[in-house]
Protein backbone atom coordinates (compact mmCIF):
# COMPACT_ATOMS: atom_id res chain seq x y z
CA UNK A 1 0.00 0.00 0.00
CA UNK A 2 1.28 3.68 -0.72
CA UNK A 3 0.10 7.41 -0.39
CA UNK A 4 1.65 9.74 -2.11
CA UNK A 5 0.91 12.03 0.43
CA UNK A 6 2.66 10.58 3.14
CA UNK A 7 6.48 9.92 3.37
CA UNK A 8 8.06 6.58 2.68
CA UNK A 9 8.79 6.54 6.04
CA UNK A 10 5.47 6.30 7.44
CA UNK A 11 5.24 2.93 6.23
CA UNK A 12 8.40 1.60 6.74
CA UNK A 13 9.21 -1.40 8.95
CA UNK A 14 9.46 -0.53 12.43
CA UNK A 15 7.36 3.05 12.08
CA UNK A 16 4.55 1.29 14.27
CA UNK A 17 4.93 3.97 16.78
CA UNK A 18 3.26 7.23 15.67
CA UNK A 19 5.49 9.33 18.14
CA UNK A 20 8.61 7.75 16.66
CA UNK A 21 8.01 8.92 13.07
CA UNK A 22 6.53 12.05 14.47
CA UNK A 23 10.12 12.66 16.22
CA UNK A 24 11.83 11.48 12.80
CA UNK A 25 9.56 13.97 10.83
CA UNK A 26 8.42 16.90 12.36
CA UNK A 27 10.05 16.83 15.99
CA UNK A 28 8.41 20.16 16.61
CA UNK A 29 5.09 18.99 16.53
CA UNK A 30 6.14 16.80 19.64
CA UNK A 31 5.17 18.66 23.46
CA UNK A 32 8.55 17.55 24.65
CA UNK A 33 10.75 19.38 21.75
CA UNK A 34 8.98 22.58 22.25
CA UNK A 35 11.74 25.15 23.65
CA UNK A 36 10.29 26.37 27.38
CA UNK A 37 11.92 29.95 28.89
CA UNK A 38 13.58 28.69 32.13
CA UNK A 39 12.14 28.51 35.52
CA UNK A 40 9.15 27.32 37.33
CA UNK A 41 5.71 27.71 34.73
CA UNK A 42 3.83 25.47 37.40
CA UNK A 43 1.55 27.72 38.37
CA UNK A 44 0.75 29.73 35.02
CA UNK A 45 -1.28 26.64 33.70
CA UNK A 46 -4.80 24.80 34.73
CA UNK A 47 -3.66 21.83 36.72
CA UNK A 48 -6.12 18.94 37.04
CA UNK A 49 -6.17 16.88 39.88
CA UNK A 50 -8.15 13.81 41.07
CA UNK A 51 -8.34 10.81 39.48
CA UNK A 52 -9.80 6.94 40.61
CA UNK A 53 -10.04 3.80 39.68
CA UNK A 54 -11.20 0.71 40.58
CA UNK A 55 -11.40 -2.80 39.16
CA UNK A 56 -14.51 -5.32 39.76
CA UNK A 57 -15.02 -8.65 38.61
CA UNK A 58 -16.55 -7.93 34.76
CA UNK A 59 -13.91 -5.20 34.51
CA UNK A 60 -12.57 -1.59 35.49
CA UNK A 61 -14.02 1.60 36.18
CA UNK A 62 -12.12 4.96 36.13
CA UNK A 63 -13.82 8.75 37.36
CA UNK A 64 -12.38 12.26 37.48
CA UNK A 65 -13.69 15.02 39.49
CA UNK A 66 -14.73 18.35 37.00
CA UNK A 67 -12.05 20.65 38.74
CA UNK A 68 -9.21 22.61 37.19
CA UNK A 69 -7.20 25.08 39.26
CA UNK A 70 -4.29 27.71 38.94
CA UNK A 71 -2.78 28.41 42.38
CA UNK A 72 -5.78 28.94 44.49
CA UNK A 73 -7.88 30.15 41.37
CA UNK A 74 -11.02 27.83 40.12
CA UNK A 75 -9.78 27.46 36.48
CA UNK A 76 -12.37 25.50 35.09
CA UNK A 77 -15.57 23.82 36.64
CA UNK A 78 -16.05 21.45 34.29
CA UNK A 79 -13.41 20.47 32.69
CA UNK A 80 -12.88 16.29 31.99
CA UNK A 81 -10.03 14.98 32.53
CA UNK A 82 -11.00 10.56 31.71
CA UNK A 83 -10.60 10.16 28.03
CA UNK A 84 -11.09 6.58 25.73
CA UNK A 85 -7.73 5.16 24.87
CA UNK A 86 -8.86 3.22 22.73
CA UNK A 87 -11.99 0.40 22.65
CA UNK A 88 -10.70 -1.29 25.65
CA UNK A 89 -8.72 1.07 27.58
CA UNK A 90 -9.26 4.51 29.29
CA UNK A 91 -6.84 7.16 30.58
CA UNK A 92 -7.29 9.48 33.32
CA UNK A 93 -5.66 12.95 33.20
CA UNK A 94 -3.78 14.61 36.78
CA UNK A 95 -1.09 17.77 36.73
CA UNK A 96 -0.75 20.42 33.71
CA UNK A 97 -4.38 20.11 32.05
CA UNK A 98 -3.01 21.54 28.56
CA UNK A 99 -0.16 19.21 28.14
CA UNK A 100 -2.21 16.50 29.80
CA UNK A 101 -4.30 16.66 27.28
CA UNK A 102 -2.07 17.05 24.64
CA UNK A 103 -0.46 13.87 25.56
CA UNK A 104 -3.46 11.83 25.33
CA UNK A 105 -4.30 12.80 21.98
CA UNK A 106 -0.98 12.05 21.01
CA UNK A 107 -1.42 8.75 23.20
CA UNK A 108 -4.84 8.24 21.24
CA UNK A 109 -3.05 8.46 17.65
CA UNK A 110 -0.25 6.15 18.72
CA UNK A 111 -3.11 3.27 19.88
CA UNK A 112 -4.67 3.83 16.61
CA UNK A 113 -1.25 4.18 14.49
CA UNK A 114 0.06 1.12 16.00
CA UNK A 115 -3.69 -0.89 15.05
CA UNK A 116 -3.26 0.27 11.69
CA UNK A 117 0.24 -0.27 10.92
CA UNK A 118 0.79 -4.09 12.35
CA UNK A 119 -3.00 -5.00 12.05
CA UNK A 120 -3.93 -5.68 15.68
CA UNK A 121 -3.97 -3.67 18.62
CA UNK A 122 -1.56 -3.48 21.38
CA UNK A 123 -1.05 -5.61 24.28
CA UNK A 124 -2.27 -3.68 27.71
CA UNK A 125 1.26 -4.37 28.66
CA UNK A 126 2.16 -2.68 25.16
CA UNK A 127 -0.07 0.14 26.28
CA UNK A 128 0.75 0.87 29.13
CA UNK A 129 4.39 1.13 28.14
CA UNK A 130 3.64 3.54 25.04
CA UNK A 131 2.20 5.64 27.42
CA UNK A 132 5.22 5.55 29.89
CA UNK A 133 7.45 6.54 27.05
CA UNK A 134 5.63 9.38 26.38
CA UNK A 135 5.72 10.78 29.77
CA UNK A 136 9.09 10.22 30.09
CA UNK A 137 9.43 12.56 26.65
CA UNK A 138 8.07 14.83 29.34
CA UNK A 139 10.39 15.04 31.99
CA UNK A 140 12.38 18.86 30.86
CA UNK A 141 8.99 20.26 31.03
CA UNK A 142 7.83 18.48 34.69
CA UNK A 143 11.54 19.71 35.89
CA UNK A 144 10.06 23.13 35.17
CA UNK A 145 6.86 22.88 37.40
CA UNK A 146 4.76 21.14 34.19
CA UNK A 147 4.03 17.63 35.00
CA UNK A 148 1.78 15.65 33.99
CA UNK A 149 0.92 12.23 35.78
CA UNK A 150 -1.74 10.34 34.36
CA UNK A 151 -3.49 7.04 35.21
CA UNK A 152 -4.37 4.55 32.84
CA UNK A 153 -6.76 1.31 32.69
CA UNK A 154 -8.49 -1.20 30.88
CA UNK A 155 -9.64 -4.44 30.21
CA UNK A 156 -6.71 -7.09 29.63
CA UNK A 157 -9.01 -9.81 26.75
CA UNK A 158 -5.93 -12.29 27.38
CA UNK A 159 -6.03 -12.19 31.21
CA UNK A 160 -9.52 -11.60 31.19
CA UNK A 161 -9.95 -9.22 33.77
CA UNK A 162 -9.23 -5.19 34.50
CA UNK A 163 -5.97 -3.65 34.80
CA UNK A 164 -4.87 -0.21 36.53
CA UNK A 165 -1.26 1.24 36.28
CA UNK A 166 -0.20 3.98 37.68
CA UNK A 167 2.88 6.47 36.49
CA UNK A 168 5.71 8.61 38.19
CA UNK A 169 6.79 11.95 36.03
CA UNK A 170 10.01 9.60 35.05
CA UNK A 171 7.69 7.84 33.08
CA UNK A 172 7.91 4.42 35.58
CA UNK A 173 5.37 2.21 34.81
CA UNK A 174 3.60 0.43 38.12
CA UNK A 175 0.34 -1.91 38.04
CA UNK A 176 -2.18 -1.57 40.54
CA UNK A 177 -4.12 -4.22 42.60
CA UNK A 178 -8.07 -3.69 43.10
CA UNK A 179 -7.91 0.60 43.17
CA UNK A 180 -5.75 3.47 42.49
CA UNK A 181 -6.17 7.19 42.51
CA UNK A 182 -3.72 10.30 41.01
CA UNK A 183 -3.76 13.75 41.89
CA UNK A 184 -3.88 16.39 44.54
CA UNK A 185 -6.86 14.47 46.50
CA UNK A 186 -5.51 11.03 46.10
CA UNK A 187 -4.70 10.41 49.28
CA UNK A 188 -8.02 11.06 50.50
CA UNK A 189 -9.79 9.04 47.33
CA UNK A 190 -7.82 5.78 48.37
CA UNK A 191 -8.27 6.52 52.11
CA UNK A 192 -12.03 6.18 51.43
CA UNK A 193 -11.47 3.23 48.75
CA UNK A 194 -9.85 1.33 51.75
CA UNK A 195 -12.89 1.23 53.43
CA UNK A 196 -15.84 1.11 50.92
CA UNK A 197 -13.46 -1.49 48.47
CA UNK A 198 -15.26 -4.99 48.03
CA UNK A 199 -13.67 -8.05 45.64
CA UNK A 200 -17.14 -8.80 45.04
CA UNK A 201 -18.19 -5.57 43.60
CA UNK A 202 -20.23 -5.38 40.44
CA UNK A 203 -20.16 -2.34 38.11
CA UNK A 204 -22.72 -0.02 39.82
CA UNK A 205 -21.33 -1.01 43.05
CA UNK A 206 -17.49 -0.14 41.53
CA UNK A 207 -19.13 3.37 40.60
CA UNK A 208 -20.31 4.17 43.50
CA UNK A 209 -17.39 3.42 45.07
CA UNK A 210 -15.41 5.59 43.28
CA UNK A 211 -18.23 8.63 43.01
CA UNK A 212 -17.63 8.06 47.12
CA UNK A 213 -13.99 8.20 46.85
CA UNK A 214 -14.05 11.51 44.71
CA UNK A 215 -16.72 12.86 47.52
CA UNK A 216 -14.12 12.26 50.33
CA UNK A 217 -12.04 13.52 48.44
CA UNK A 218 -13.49 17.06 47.89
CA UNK A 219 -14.28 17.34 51.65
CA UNK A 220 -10.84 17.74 52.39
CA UNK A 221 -9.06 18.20 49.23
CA UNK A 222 -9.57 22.35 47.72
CA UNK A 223 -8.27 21.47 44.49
CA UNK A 224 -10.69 18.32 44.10
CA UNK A 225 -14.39 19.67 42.54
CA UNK A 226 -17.37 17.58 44.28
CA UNK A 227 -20.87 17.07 42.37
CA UNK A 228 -22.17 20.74 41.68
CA UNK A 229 -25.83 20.19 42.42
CA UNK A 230 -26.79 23.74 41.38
CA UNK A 231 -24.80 23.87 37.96
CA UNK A 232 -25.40 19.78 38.07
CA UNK A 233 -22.55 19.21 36.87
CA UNK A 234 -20.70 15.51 37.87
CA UNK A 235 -18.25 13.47 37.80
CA UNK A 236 -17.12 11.83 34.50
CA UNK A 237 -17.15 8.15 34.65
CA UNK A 238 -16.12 5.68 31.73
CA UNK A 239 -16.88 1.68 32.68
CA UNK A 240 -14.40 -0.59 31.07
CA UNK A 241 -15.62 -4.63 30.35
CA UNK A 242 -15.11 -7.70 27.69
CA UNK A 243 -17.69 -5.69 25.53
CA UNK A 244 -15.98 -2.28 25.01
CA UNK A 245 -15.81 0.82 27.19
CA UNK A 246 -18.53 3.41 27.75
CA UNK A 247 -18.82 7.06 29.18
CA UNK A 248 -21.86 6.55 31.76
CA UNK A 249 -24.37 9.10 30.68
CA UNK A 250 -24.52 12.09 33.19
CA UNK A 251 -28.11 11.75 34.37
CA UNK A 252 -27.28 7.85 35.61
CA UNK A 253 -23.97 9.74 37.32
CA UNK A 254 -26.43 12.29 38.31
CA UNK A 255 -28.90 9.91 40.01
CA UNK A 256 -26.17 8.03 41.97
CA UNK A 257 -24.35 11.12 43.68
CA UNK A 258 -28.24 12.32 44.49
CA UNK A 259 -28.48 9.06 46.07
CA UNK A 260 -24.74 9.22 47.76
CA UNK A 261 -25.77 13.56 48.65
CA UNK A 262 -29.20 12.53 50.24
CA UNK A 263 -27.33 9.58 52.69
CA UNK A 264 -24.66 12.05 53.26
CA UNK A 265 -27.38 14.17 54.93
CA UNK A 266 -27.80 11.66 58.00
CA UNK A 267 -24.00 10.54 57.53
CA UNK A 268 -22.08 13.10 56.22
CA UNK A 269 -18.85 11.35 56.39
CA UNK A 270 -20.40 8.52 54.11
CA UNK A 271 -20.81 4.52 54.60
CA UNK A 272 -19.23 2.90 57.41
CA UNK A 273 -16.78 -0.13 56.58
CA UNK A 274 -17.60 -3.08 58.76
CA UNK A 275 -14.90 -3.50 61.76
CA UNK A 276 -14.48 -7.49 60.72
C-alpha cells in the first residue's frame, strides 16, 4: 500500500509507533521538543487533579472530578479529565491540564497508528508502556513545574480481567491491585477506597465506590471539585468490560451522587466499613 501524500517513512518497517516517526519527521510537533523559557511555569497553567479507579469482577471503572485550578484560582468547573484510549482502555488525566491533554491525543493516535500499521492492537502491557514513554518525553517540562501524571486502565481480553497502572513523572510504569487514585486528593480518594473497596463488587457497586472516593475527596481536598448540584454538573465516569468501554451518561452519574448527597445528609462522612 502507498500514499503519495505521506512519506516513505510512514510505512516503513518498524514506524509502528506514531510518536517515533513524528520525532523522525516533524520533531516540533512533539510537546517535549517545544523550547520552554527557564524557571518554574507550574503555576501559570490549569492543573487537574483527582483521578480513581477501581477494578470489579466484569472489569474496570475509572472517574475524574470536574475541577481545574491555577494556584488557588477555580480554572475550570467542568473540565474532563478521563478520556477513551482506545476500545478497551481509558486514561485518566492529573497535573498540567493543557499538556495533559495534549499527551493523550498524542497517546490516542499512537493506539490507533500502532492498530493500523501491524493489524492488531496493542497488548495492555504494550499500552501501558507507550504511554510511559511518552511521559518520560516529558520530563524537561515536569523539571520546570509542568508535570503531567496520568493514570491509565483497561480491560486485559488475554487475562480476562481489569488492569490499573499507575505512572511517576520519570515515566515508571507500576500496576495496581483492586484501586488506584492520582492527583492532589488522592490520598483522600484511596483513604475512602480502603474502606468502601469490596472483591465482590459489580459495576454499579465499583461506581459508586469511586463517586464516594471523589466525595471524600473534595471534603478535604480544595483542588478536588465535588458534584455541583446547582450547575449539576458531575463526575465523568467511563466503565471498562469484555464488551468495550462506555462514558456513563450524566443523568445515571447524576442519580447516583443524588443518592450518595441525600445519605450524606444523615452521615455526612459517608458509609461505614464493617470492623471485621
Amino acid at each position: 500500500m502507498s500514499d503519495s501524500r505521506l512519506p516513505a517513512s510512514f510505512m516503513a518497517p518498524g514506524t509502528s509507533s506514531f510518536a517515533d516517526f513524528l520525532g523522525a519527521e516533524a520533531p516540533d510537533l512533539l510537546p517535549s521538543r517545544r523550547a520552554v523559557p527557564t524557571g518554574d511555569a507550574g503555576q501559570l497553567a490549569p492543573h487537574g487533579t483527582t483521578i480513581v479507579a477501581a477494578t470489579f469482577a466484569g472489569g474496570v471503572v475509572m472517574a475524574g472530578d470536574r475541577r481545574a485550578t491555577m494556584g488557588n484560582i477555580i480554572a475550570q468547573r467542568d473540565i474532563e479529565k478521563v478520556f477513551p484510549a482506545d476500545e478497551f482502555s481509558v486514561v485518566g488525566i492529573a497535573g498540567t491540564a493543557g499538556l495533559a491533554v495534549e499527551m493523550v491525543r498524542l497517546f490516542q493516535t499512537e493506539l490507533e497508528h500502532y492498530e493500523k500499521i501491524e493489524g492488531t492492537t496493542l497488548s495492555m502491557d504494550g499500552k501501558s508502556n507507550r504511554l510511559a514513554a511518552l511521559i518520560r518525553s516529558n520530563l524537561g517540562l515536569a523539571m520546570q513545574g509542568l508535570a503531567v501524571v496520568p493514570l491509565f486502565a483497561g480491560y486485559d481480553l488475554t487475562a480476562d480481567q481489569g488492569r490499573i497502572f499507575s505512572y511517576d513523572v520519570t515515566g515508571g510504569r507500576y500496576e495496581e491491585t483492586a484501586f488506584h487514585s492520582v492527583g492532589s486528593g488522592s490520598l483522600f480518594a484511596r483513604g475512602s477506597l480502603k474502606k468502601l473497596y469490596r472483591e465482590d463488587l459489580d459495576a454499579e457497586g465499583a461506581v459508586t465506590a469511586v463517586v464516594q472516593a471523589l466525595y471524600d475527596a473534595a471534603d478535604d481536598d480544595s483542588a478536588t471539585g465535588g458534584p455541583d448540584l446547582t450547575r449539576r454538573i458531575f463526575p465523568v465516569v467511563h466503565v471498562i468490560t469484555p464488551d468495550g468501554g462506555r462514558r456513563l451518561p450524566d443523568d445515571e452519574v447524576a442519580t447516583i451522587a443524588d443518592r450518595m448527597i441525600a445519605a450524606r445528609m444523615q452521615r455526612p462522612d459517608g458509609p461505614a466499613a464493617a470492623l471485621t
